[in-house]
Protein backbone atom coordinates (compact mmCIF):
# COMPACT_ATOMS: atom_id res chain seq x y z
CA UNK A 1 -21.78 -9.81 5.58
CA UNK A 2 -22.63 -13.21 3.37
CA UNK A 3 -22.71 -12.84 -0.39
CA UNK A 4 -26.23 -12.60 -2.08
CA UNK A 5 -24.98 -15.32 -4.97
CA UNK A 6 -28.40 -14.66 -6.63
CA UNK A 7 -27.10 -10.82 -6.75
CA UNK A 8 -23.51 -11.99 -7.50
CA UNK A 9 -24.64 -13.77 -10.54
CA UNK A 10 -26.47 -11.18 -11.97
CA UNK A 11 -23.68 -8.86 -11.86
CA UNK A 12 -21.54 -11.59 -13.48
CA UNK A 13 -23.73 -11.86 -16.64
CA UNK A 14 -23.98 -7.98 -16.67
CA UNK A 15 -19.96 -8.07 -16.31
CA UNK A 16 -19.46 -10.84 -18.88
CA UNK A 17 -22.08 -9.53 -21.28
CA UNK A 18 -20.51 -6.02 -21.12
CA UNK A 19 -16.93 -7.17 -21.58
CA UNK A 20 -17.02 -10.38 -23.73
CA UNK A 21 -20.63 -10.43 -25.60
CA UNK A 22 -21.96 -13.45 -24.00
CA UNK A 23 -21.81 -15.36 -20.30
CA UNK A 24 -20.28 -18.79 -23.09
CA UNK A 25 -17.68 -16.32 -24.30
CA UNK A 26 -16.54 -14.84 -21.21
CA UNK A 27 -16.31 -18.49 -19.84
CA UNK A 28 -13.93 -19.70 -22.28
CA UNK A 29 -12.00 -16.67 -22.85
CA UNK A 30 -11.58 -15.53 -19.13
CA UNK A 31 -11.91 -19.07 -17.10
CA UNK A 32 -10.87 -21.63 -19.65
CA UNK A 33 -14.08 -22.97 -19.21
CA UNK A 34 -14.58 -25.71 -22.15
CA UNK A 35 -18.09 -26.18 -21.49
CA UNK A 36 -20.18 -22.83 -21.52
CA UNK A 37 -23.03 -24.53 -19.38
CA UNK A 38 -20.20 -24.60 -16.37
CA UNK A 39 -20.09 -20.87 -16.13
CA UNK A 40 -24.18 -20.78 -15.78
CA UNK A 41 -24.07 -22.39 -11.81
CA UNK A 42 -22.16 -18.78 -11.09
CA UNK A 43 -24.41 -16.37 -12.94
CA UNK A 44 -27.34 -18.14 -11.83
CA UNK A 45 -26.13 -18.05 -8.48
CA UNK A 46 -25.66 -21.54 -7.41
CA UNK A 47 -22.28 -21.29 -6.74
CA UNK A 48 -19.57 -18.47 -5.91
CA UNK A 49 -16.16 -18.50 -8.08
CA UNK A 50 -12.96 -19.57 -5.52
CA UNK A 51 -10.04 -18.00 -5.45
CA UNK A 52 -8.57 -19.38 -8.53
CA UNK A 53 -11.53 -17.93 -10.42
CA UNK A 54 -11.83 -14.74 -8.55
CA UNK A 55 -8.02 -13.84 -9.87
CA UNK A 56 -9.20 -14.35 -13.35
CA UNK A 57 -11.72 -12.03 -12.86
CA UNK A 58 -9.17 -9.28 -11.29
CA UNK A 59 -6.67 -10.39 -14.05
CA UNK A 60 -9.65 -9.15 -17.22
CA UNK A 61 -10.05 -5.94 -15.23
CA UNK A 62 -13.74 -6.45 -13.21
CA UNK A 63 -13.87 -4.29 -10.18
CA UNK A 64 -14.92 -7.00 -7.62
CA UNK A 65 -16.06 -4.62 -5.29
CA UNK A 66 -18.82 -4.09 -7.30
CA UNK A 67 -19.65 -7.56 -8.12
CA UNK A 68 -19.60 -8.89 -4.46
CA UNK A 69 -21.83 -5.43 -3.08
CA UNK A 70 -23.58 -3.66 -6.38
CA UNK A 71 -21.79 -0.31 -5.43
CA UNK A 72 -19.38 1.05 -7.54
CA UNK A 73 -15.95 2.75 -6.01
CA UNK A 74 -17.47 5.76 -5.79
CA UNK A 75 -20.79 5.14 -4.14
CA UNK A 76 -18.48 3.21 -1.27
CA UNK A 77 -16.15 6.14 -0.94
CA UNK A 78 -19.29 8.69 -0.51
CA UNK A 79 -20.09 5.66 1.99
CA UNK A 80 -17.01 5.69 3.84
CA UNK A 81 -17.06 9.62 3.89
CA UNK A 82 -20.02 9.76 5.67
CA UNK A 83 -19.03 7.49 8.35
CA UNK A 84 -15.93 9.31 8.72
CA UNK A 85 -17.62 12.52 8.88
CA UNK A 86 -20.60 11.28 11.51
CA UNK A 87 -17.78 10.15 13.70
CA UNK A 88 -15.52 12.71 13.07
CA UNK A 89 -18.32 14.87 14.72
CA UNK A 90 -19.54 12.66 17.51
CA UNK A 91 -15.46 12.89 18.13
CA UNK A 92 -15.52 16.40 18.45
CA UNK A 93 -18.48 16.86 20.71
CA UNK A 94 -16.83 14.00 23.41
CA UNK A 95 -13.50 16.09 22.94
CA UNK A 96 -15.94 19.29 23.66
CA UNK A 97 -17.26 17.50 27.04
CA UNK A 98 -13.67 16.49 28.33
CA UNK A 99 -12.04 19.83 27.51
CA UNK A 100 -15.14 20.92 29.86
CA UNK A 101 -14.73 18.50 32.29
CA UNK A 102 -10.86 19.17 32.58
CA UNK A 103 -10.98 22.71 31.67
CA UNK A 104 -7.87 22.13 29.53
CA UNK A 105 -7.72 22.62 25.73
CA UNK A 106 -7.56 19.35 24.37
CA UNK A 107 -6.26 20.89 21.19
CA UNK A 108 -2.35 21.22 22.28
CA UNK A 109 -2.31 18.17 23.77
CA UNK A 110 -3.69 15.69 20.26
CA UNK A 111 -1.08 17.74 18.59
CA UNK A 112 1.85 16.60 20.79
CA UNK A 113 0.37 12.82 20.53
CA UNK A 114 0.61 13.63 16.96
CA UNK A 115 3.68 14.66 17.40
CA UNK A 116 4.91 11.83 18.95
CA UNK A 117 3.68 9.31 16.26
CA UNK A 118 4.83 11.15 13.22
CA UNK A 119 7.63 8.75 11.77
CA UNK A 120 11.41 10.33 11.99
């Protein structure tokens, strides 16, 4: 999924305005940015930082998550849950049909594969 830099950018004044007062501050204090008019083609989403930048941004503490998607930590855990728990179910309704179709309990058997890749 590509980067909305328009999106990105706002998010990077928000961050910068948040954390250092001003996007001119946050340029020179987290980037080493001498002109402050070189941090603008980021937060008006021209550009997207490299890598040298991104670590910067890790380094003062941004949650980059957020800045690449919008969604905080938390909103992509309650995300991830509900994936998890949508397949967990469509999981146990196939596991329903092939105990069926085998008339075994299926049960016994994921335990001993369990089993088997525990570490020793």
């Amino acid at each position: 999924m590509p980067i909305d830099k328009i999106a990105f950018g706002q998010r990077l004044k928000e961050y910068a305005i948040e954390k250092h007062g001003n996007v001119a501050k946050f340029g020179r204090e987290v980037w080493n940015m001498k002109s402050p008019s070189a941090v603008y083609q980021y937060v008006d989403g021209r550009s997207l930082p490299g890598a040298e930048l991104i670590a910067k941004l890790l380094d003062d503490g941004c949650n980059f998550n957020w800045l690449c998607t919008g969604r905080t930590q938390e909103q992509q855990l309650d995300a991830l849950e509900m994936k998890v728990t949508s397949l967990t179910r469509k999981l146990h309704v196939h596991l329903v049909e092939v105990k069926e179709a085998w008339d075994i309990n299926i049960y016994p058997v994921l335990d001993e594969i369990r089993q088997l890749r525990a570490p020793k």
